[in-house]
PDB file of N, CA and C in Angstrom:
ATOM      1  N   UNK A   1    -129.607 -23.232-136.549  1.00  0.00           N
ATOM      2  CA  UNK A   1    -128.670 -22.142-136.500  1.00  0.00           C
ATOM      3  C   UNK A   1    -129.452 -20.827-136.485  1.00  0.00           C
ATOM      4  N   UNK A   2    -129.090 -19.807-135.571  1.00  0.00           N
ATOM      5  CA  UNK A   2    -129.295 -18.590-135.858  1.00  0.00           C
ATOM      6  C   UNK A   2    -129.041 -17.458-136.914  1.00  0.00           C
ATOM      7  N   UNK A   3    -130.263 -17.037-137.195  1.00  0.00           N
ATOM      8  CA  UNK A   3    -129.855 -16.029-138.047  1.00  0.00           C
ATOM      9  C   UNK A   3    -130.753 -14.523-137.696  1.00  0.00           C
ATOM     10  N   UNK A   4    -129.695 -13.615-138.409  1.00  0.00           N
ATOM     11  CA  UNK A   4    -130.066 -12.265-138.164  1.00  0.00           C
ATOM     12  C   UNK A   4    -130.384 -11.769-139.267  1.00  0.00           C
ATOM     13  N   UNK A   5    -131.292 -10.712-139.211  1.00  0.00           N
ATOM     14  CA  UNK A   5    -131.695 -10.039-140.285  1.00  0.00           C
ATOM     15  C   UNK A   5    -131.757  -8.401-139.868  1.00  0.00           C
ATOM     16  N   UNK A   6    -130.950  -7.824-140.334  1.00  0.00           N
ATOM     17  CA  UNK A   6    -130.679  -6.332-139.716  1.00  0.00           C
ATOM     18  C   UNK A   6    -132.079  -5.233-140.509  1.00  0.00           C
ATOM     19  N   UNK A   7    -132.490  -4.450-139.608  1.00  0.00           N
ATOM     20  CA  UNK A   7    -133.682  -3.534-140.465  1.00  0.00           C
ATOM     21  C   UNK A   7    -132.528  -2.186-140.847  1.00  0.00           C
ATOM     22  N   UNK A   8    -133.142  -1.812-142.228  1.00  0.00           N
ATOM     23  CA  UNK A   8    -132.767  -1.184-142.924  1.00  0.00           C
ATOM     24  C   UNK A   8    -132.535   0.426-142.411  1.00  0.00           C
ATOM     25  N   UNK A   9    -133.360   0.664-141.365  1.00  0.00           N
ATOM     26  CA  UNK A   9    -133.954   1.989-140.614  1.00  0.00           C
ATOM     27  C   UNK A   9    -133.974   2.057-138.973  1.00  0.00           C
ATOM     28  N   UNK A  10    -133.244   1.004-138.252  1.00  0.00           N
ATOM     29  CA  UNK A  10    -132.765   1.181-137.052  1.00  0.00           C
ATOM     30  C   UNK A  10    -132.944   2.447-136.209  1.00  0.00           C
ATOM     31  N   UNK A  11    -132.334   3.679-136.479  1.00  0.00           N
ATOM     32  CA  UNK A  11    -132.577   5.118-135.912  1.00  0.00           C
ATOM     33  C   UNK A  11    -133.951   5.428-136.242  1.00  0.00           C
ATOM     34  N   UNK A  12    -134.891   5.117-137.099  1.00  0.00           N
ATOM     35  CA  UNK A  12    -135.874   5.840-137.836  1.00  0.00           C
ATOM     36  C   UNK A  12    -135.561   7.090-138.730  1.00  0.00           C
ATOM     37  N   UNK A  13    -134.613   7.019-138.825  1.00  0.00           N
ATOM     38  CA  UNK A  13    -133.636   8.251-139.957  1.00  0.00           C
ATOM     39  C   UNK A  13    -132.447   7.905-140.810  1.00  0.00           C
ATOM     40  N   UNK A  14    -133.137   7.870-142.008  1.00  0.00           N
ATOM     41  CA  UNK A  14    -132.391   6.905-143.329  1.00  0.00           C
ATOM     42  C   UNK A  14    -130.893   7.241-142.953  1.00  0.00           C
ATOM     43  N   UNK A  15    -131.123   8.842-143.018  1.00  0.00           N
ATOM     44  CA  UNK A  15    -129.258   9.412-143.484  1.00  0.00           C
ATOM     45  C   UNK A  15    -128.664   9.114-141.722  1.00  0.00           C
ATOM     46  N   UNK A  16    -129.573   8.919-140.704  1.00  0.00           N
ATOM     47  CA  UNK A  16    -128.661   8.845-139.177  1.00  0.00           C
ATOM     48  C   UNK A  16    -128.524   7.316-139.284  1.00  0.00           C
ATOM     49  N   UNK A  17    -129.543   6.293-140.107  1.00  0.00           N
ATOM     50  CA  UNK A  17    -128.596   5.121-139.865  1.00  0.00           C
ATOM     51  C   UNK A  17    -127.513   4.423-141.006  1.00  0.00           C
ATOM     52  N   UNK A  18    -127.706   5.034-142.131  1.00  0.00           N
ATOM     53  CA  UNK A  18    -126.130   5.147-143.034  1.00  0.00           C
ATOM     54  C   UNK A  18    -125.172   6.079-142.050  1.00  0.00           C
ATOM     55  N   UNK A  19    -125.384   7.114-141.367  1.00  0.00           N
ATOM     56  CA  UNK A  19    -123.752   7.162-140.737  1.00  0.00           C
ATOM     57  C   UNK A  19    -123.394   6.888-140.277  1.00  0.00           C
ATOM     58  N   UNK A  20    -124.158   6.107-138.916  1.00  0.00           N
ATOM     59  CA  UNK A  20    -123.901   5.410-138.321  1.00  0.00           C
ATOM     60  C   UNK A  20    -123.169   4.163-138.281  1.00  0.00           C
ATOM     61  N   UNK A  21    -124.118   3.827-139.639  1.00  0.00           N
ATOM     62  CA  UNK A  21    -123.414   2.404-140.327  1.00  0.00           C
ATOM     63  C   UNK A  21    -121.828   2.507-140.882  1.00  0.00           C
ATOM     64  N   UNK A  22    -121.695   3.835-141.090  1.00  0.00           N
ATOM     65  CA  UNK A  22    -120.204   4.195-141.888  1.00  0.00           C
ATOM     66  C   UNK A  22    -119.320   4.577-140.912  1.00  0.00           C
ATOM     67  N   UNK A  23    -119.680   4.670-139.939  1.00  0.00           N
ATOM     68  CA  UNK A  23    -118.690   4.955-138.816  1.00  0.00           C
ATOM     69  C   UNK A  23    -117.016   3.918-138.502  1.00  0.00           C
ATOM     70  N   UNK A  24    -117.631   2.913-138.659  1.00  0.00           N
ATOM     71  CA  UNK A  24    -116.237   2.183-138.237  1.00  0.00           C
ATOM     72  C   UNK A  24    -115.384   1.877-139.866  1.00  0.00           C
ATOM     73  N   UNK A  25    -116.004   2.284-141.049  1.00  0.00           N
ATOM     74  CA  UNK A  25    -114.992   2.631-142.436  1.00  0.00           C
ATOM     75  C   UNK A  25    -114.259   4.086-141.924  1.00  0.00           C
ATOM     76  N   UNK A  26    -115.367   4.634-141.632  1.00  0.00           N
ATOM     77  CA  UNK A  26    -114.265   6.442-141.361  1.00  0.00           C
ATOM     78  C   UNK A  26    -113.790   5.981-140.290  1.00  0.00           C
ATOM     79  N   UNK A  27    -113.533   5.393-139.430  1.00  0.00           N
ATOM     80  CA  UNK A  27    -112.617   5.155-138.173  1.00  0.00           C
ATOM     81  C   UNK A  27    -111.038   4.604-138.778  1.00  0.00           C
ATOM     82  N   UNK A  28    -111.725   3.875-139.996  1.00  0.00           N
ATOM     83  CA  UNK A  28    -110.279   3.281-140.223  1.00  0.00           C
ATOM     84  C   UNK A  28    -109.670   3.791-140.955  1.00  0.00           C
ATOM     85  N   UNK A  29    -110.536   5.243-141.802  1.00  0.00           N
ATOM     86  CA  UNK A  29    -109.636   5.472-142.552  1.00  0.00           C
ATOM     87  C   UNK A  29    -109.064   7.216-141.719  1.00  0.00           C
ATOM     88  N   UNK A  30    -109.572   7.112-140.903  1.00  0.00           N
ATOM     89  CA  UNK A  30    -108.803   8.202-139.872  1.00  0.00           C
ATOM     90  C   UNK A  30    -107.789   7.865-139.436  1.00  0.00           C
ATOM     91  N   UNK A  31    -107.772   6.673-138.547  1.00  0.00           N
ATOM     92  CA  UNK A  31    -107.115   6.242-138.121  1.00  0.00           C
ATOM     93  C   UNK A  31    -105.595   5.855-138.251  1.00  0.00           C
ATOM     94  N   UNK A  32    -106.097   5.183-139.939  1.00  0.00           N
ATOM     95  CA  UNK A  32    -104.872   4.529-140.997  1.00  0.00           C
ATOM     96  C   UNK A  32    -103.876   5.857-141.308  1.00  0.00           C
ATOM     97  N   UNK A  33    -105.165   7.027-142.095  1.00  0.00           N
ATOM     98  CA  UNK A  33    -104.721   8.053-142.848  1.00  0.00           C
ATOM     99  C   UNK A  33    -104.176   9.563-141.998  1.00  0.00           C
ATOM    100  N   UNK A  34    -105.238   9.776-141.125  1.00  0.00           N
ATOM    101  CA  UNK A  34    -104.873  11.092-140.439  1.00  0.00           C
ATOM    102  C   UNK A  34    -104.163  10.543-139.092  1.00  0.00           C
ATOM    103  N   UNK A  35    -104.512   9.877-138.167  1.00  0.00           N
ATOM    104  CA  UNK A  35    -103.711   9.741-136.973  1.00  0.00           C
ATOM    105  C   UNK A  35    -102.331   8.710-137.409  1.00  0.00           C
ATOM    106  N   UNK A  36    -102.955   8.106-138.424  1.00  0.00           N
ATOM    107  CA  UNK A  36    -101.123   7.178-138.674  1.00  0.00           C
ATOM    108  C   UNK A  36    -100.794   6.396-138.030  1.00  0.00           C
ATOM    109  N   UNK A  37    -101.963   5.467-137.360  1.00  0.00           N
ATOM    110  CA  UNK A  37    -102.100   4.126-136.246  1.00  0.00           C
ATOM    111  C   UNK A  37    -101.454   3.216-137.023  1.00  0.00           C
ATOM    112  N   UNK A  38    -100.472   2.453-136.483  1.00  0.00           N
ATOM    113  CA  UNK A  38    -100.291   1.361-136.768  1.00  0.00           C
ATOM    114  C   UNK A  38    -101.701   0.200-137.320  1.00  0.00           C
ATOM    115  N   UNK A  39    -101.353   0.085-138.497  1.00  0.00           N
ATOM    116  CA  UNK A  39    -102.860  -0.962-139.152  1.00  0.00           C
ATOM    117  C   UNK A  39    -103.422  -2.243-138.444  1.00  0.00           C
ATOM    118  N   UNK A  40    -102.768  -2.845-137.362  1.00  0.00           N
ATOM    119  CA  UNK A  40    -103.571  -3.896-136.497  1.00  0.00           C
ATOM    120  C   UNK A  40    -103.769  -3.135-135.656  1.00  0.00           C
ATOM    121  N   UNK A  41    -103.839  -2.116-134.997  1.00  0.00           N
ATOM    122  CA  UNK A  41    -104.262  -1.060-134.041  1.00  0.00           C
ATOM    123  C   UNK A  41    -105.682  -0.345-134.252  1.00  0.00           C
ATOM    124  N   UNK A  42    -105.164   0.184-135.685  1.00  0.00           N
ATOM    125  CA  UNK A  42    -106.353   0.915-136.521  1.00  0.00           C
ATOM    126  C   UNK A  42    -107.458  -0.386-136.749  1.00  0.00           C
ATOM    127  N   UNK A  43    -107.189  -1.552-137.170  1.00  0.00           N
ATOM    128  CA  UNK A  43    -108.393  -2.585-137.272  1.00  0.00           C
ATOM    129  C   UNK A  43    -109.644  -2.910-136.427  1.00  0.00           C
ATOM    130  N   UNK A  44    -108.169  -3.094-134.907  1.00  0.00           N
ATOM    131  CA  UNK A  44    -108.930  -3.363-133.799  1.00  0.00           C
ATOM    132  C   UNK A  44    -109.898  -2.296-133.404  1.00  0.00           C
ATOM    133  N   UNK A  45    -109.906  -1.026-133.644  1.00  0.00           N
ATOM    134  CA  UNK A  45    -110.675   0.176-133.552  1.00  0.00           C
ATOM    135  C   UNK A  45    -111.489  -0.219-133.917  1.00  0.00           C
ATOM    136  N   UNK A  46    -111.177  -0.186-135.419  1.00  0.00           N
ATOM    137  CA  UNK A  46    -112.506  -0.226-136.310  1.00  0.00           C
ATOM    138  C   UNK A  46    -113.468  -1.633-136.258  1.00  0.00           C
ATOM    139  N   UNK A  47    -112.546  -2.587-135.812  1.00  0.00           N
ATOM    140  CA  UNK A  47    -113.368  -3.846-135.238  1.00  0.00           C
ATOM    141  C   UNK A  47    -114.509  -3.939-134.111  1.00  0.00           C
ATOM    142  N   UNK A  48    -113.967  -2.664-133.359  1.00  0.00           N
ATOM    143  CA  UNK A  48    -115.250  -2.754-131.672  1.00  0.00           C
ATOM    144  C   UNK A  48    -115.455  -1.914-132.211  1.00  0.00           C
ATOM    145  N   UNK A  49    -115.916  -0.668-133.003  1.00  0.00           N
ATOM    146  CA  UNK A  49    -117.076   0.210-132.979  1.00  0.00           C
ATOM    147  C   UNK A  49    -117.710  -0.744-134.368  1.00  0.00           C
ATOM    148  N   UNK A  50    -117.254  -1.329-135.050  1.00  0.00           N
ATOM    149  CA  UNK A  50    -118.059  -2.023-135.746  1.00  0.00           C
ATOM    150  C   UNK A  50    -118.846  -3.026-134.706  1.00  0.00           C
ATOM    151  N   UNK A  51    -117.959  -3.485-133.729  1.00  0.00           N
ATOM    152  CA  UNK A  51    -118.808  -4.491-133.004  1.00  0.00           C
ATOM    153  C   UNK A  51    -120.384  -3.850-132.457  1.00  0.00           C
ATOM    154  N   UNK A  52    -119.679  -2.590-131.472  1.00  0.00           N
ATOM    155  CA  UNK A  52    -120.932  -1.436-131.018  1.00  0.00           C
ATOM    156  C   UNK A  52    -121.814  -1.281-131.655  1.00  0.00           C
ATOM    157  N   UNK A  53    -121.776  -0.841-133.080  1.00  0.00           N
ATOM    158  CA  UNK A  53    -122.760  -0.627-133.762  1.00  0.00           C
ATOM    159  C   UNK A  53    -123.740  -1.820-133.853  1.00  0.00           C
ATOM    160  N   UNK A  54    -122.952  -2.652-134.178  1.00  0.00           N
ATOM    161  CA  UNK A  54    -123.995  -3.946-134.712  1.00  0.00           C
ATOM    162  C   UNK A  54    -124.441  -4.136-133.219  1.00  0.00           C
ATOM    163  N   UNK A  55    -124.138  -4.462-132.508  1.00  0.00           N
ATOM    164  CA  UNK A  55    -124.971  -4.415-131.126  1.00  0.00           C
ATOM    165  C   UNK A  55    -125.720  -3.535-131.154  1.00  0.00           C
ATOM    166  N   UNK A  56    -125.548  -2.255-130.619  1.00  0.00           N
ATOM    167  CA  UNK A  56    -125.888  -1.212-129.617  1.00  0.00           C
ATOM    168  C   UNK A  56    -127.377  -0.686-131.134  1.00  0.00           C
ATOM    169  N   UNK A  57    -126.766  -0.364-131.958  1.00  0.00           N
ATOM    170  CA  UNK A  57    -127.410   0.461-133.257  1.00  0.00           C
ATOM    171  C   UNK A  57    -128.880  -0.480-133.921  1.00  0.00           C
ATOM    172  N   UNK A  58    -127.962  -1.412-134.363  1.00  0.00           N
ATOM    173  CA  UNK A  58    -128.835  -2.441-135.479  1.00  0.00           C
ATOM    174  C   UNK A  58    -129.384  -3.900-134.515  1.00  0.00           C
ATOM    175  N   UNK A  59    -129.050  -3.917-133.189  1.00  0.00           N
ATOM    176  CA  UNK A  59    -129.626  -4.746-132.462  1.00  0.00           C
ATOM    177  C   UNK A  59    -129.631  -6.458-132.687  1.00  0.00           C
ATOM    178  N   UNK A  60    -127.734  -6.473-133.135  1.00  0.00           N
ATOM    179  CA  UNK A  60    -127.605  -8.208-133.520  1.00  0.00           C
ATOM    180  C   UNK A  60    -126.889  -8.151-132.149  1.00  0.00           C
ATOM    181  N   UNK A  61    -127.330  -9.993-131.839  1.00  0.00           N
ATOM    182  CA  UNK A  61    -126.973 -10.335-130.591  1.00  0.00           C
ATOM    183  C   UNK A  61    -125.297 -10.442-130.392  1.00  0.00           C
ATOM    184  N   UNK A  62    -124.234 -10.477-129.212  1.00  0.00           N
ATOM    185  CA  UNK A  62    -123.416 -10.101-128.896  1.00  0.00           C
ATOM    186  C   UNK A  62    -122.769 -11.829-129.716  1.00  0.00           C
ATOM    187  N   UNK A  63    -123.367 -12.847-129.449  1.00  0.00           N
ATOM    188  CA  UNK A  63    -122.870 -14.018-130.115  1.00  0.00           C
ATOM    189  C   UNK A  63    -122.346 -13.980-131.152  1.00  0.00           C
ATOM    190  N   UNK A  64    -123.451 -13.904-131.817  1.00  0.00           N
ATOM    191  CA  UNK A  64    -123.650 -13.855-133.601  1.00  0.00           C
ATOM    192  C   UNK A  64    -122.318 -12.792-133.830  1.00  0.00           C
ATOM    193  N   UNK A  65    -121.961 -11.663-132.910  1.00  0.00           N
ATOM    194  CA  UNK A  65    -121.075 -10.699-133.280  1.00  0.00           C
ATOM    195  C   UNK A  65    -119.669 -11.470-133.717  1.00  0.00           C
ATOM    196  N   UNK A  66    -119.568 -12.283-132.130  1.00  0.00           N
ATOM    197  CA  UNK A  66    -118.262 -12.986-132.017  1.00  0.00           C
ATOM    198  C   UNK A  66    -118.025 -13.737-133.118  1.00  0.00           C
ATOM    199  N   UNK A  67    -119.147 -14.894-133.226  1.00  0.00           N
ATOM    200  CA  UNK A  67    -118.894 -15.665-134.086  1.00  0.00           C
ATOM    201  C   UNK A  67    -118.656 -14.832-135.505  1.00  0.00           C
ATOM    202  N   UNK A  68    -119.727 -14.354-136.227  1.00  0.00           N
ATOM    203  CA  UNK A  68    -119.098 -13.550-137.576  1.00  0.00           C
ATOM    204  C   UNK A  68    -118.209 -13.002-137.597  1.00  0.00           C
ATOM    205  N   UNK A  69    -117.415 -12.529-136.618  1.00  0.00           N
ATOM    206  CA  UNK A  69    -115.891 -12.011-136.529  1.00  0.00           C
ATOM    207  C   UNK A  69    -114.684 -13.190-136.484  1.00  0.00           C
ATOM    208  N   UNK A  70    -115.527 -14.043-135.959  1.00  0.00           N
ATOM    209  CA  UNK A  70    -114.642 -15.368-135.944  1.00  0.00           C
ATOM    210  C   UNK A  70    -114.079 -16.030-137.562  1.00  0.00           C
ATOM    211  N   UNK A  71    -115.294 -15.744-137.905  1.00  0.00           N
ATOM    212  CA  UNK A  71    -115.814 -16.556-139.368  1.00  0.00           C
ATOM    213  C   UNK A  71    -114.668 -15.565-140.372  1.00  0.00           C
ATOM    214  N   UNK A  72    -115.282 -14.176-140.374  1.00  0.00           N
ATOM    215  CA  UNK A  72    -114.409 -12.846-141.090  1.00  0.00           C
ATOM    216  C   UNK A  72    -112.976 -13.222-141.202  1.00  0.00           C
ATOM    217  N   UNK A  73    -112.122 -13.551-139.925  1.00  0.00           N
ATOM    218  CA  UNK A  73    -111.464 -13.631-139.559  1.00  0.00           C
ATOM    219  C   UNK A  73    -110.425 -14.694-140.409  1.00  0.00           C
ATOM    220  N   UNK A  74    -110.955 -15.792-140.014  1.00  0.00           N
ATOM    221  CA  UNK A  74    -110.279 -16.740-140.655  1.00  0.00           C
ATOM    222  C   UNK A  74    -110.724 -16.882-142.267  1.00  0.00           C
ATOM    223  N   UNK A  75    -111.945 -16.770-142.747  1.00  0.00           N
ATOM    224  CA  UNK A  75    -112.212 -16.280-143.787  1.00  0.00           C
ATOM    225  C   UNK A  75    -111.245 -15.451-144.660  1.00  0.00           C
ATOM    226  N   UNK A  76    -110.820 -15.055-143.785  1.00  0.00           N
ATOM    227  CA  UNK A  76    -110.221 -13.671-144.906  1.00  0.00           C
ATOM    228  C   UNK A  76    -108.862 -13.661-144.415  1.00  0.00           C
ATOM    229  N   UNK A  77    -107.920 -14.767-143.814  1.00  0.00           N
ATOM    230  CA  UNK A  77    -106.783 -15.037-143.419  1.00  0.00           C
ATOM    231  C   UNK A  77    -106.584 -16.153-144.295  1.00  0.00           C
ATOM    232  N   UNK A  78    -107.201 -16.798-145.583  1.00  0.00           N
ATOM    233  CA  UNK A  78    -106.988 -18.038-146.472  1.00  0.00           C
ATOM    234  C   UNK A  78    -106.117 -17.366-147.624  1.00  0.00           C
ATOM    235  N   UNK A  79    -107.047 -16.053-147.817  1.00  0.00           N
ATOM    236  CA  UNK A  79    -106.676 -15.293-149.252  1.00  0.00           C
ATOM    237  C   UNK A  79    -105.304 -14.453-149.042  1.00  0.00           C
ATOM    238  N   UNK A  80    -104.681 -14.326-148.129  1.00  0.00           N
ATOM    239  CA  UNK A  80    -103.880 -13.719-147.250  1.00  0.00           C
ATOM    240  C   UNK A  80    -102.432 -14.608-147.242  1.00  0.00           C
ATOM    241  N   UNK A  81    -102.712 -15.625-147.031  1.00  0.00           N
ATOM    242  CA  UNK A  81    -101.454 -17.288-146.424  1.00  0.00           C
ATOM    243  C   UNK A  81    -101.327 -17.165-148.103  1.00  0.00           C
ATOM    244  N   UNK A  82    -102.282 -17.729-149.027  1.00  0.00           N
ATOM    245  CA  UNK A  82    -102.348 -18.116-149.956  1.00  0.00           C
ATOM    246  C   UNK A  82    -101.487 -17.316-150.647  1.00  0.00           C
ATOM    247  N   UNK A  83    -101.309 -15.977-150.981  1.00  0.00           N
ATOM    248  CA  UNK A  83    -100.972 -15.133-151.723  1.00  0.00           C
ATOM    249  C   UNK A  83     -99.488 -14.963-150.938  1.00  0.00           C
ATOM    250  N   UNK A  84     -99.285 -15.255-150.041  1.00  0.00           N
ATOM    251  CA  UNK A  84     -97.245 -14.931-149.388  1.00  0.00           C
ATOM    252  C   UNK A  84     -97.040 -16.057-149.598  1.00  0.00           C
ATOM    253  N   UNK A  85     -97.780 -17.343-149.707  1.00  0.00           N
ATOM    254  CA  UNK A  85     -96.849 -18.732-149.970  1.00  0.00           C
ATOM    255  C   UNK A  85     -96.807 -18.418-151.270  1.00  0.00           C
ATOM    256  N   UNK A  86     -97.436 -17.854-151.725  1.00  0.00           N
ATOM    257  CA  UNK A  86     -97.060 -18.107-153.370  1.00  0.00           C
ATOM    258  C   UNK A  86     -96.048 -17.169-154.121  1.00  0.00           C
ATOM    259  N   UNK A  87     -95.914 -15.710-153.345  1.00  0.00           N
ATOM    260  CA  UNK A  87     -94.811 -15.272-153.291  1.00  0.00           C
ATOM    261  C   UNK A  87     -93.498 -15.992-152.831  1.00  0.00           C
ATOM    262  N   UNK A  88     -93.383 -16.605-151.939  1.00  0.00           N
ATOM    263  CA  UNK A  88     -92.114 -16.849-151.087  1.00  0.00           C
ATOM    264  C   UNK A  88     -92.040 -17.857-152.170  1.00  0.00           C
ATOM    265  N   UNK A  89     -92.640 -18.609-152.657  1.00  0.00           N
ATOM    266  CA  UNK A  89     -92.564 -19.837-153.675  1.00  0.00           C
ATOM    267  C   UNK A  89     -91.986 -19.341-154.914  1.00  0.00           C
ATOM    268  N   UNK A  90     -92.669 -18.255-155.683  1.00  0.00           N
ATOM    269  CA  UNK A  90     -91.892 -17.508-156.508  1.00  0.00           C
ATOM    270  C   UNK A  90     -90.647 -17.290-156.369  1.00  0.00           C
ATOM    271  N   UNK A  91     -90.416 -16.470-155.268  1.00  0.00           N
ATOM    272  CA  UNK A  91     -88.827 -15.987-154.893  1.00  0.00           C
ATOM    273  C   UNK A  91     -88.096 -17.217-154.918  1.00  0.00           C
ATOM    274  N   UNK A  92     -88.467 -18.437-154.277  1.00  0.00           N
ATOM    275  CA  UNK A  92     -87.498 -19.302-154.200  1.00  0.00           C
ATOM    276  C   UNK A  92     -87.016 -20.355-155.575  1.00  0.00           C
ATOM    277  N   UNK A  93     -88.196 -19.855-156.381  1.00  0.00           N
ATOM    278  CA  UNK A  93     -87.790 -20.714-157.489  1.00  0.00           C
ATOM    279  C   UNK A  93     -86.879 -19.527-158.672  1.00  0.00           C
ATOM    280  N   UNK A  94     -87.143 -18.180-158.517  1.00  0.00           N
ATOM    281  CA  UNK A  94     -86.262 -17.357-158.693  1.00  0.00           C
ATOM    282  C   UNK A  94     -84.936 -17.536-158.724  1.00  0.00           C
ATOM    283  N   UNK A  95     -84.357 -17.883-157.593  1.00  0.00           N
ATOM    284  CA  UNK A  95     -83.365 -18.012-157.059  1.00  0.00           C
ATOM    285  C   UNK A  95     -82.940 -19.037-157.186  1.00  0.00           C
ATOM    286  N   UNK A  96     -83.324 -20.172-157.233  1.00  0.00           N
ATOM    287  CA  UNK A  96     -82.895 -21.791-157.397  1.00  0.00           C
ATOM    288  C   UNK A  96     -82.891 -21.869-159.250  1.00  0.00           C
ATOM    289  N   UNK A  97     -83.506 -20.821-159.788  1.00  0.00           N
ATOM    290  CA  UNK A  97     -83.227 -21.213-161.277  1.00  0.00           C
ATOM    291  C   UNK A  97     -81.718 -19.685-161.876  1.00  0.00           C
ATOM    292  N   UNK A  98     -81.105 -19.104-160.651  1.00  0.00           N
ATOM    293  CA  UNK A  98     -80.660 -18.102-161.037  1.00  0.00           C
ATOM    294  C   UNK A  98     -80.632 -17.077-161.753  1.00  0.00           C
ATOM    295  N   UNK A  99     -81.812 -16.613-162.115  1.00  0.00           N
ATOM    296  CA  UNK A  99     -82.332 -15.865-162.596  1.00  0.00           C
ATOM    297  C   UNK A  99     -82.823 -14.937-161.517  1.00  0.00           C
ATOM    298  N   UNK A 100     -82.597 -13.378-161.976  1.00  0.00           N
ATOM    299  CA  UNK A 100     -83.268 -12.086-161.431  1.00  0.00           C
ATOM    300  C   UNK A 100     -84.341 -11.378-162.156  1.00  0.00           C
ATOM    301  N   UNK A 101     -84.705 -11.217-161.058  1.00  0.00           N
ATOM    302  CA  UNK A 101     -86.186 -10.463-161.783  1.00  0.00           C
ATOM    303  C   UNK A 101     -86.072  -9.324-161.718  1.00  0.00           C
ATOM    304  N   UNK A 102     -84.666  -8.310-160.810  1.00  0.00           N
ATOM    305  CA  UNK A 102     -84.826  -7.064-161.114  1.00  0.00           C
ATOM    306  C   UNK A 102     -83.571  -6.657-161.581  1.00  0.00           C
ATOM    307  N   UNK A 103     -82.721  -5.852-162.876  1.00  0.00           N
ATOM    308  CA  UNK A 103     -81.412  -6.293-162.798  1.00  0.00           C
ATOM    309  C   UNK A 103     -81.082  -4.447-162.608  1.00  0.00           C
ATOM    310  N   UNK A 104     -80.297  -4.105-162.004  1.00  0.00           N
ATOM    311  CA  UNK A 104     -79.903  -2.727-162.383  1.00  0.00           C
ATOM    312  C   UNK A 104     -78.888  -2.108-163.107  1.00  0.00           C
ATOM    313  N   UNK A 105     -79.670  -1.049-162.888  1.00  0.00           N
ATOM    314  CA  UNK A 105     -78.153  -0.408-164.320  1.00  0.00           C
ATOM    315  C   UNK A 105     -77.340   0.657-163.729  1.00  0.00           C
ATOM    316  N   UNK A 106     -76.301   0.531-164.473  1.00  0.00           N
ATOM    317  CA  UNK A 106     -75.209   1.154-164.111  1.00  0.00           C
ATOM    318  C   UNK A 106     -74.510   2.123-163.665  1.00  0.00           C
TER     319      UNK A 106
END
């Protein structure tokens, strides 16, 4: 299996390759916060200039990109399923034991 090992100093300028590196966090939080993109819109942004960078900047191959996005991806779609089934599971046992969890007043 391939592996990458990114150098710390890519530009040859500490503070030009931390901004660089921070570019696709401030993309998303522009995006999210000041332009008001819809959040799978704003991701996908921040997903290809993250891709760019790691290509174009830090010099990982276009594969390795896909695949670790692949990996990210479903990776981080477990903790996601997991946490609404267990809501919707809540709610339904809520409801099947008749009991409310929010009651209001009058």
């Amino acid at each position: 299996m391939e592996t990458f090992t990114p150098t710390t100093n890519p530009l040859d300028a500490q503070w030009l390759s931390a901004l660089v590196a921070s570019l696709p966090v401030l993309a998303m939080l522009i995006t999210l916060g000041v332009l008001r993109w819809r959040a799978h819109l704003a991701a996908a942004a921040s997903w290809l200039l993250a891709s760019g960078v790691a290509v174009l900047a830090f010099g990982m191959p276009l594969g390795m990109v896909l695949a670790t996005s692949a990996h990210g991806f479903v990776y981080g779609l477990f903790p996601i399923i997991w946490i609404l089934l267990t809501a919707i599971w809540m709610y339904e046992v809520t409801v099947a034991s008749g009991h409310q969890l929010c009651q209001g007043r009058g």
